[in-house]
Protein backbone atom coordinates (compact mmCIF):
# COMPACT_ATOMS: atom_id res chain seq x y z
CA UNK A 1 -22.17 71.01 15.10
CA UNK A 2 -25.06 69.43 13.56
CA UNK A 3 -24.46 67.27 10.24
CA UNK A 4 -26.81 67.55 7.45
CA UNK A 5 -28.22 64.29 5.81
CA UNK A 6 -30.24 64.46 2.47
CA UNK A 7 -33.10 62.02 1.84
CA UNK A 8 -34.28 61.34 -2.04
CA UNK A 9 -37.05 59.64 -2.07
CA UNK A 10 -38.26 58.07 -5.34
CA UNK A 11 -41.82 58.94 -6.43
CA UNK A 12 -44.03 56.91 -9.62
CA UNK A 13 -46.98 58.25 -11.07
CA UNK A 14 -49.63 55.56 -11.68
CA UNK A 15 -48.37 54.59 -15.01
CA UNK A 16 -44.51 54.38 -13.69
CA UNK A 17 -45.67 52.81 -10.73
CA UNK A 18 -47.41 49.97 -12.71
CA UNK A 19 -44.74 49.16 -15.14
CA UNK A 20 -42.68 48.81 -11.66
CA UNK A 21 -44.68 46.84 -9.44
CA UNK A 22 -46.44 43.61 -10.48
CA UNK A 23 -49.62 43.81 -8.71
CA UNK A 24 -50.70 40.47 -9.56
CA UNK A 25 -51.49 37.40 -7.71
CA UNK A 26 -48.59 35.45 -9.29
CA UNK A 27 -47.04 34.73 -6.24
CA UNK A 28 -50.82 32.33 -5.84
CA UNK A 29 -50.42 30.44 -9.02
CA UNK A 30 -49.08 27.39 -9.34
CA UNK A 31 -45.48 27.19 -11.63
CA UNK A 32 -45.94 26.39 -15.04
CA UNK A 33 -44.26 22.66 -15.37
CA UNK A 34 -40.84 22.05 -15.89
CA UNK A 35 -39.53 20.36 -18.74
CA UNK A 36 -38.11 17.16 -18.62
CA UNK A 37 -34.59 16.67 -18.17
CA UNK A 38 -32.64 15.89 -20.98
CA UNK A 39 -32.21 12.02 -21.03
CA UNK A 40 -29.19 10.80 -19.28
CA UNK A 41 -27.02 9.10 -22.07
CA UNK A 42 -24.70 6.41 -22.16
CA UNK A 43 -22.10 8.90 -22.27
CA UNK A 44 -23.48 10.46 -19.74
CA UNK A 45 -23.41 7.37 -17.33
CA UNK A 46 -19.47 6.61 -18.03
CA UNK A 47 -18.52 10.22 -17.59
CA UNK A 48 -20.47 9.97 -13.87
CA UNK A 49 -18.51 6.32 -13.44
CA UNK A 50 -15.23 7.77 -14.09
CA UNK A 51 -15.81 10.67 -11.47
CA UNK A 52 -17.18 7.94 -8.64
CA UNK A 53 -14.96 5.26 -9.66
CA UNK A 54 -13.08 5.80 -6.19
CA UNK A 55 -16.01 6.33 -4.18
CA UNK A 56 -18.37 3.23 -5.03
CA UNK A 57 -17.63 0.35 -2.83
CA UNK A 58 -15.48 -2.74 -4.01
CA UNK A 59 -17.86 -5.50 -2.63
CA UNK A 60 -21.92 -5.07 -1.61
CA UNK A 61 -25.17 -6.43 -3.22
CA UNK A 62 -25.75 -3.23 -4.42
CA UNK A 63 -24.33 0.20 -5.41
CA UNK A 64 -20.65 -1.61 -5.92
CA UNK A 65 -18.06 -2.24 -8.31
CA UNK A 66 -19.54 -6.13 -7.34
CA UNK A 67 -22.73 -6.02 -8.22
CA UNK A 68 -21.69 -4.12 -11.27
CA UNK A 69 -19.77 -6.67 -12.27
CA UNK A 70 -21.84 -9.38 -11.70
CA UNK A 71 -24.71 -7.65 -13.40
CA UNK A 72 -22.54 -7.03 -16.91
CA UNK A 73 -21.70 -10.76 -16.12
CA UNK A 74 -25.06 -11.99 -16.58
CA UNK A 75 -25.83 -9.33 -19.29
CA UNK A 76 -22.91 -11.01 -21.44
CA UNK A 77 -22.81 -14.63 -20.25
CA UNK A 78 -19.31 -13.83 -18.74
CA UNK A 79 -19.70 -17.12 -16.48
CA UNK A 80 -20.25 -19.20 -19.85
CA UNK A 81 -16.96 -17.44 -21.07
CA UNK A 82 -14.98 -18.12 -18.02
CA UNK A 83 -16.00 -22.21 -18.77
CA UNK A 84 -14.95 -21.79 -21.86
CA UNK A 85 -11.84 -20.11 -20.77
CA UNK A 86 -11.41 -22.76 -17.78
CA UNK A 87 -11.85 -25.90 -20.64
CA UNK A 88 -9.24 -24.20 -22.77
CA UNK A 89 -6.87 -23.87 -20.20
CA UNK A 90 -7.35 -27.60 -18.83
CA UNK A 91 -6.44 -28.41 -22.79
CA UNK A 92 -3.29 -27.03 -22.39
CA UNK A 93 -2.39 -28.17 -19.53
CA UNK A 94 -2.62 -31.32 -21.10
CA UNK A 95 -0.87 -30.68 -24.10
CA UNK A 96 2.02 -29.29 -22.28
CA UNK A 97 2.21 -33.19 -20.14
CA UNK A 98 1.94 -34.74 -23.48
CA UNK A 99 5.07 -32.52 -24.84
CA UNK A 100 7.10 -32.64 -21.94
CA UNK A 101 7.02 -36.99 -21.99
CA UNK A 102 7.74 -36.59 -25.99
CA UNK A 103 10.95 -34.37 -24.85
CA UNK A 104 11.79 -37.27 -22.62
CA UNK A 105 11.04 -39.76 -24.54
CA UNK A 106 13.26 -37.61 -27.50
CA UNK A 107 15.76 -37.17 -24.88
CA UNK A 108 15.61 -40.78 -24.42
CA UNK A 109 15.73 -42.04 -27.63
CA UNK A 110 18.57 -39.84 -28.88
CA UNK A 111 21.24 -40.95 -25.35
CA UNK A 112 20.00 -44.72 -27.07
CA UNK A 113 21.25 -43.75 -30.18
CA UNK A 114 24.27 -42.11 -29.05
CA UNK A 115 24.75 -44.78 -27.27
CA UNK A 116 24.36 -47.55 -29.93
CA UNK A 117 26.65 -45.37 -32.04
CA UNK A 118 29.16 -45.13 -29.46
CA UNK A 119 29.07 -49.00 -29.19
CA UNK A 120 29.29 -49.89 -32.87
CA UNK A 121 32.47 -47.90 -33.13
């Protein structure tokens, strides 16, 4: 038993077939340019940090959180700051020496007195 198959076949007159098919050399011409990219903000650079936080390496000359680091460290004289920091710190160490010999010397001074008190009674 043979099976019958219908073919439609779609036919344009000139004008249709015109408004169809571009027939020009477009293909040829070079793209008009692209604009520019929108500039890549601040923002923009923290949002991208906070997605490849994980993925950036902790120590390298470049491209890690190290260089990163040291590079902000330059930018905001973070090695004067940690001098600073350091000389403040030396301070009170010092200042806590000096207290604790006063609390002895307190100490001291008051098991005297008790003791002179203890002795004139």
């Amino acid at each position: 038993m043979a099976e019958r198959i219908n073919l439609n076949k779609d036919v344009f007159n000139r004008t249709e077939f015109f408004n169809a098919v571009d027939i020009g050399f477009n293909e040829l011409i070079p793209p008009a340019e692209l604009p520019p990219p929108p500039p890549f903000t601040v923002e923009d650079f923290f949002e991208q940090y906070e997605i490849l936080f994980f993925d950036i390496p902790k120590e390298g000359d470049i491209n890690s959180h190290q260089y990163l680091a040291q590079k902000s460290g330059n930018y905001v004289n973070f090695e004067q700051n940690n001098i600073d920091i350091q000389a403040l710190l030396n301070e009170i160490t010092e200042l806590r020496k000096e207290n604790l010999e006063l609390l002895i010397t307190n100490g001291t001074l008051e098991a005297e007195l008790a003791q002179a008190k203890s002795q004139n009674a």
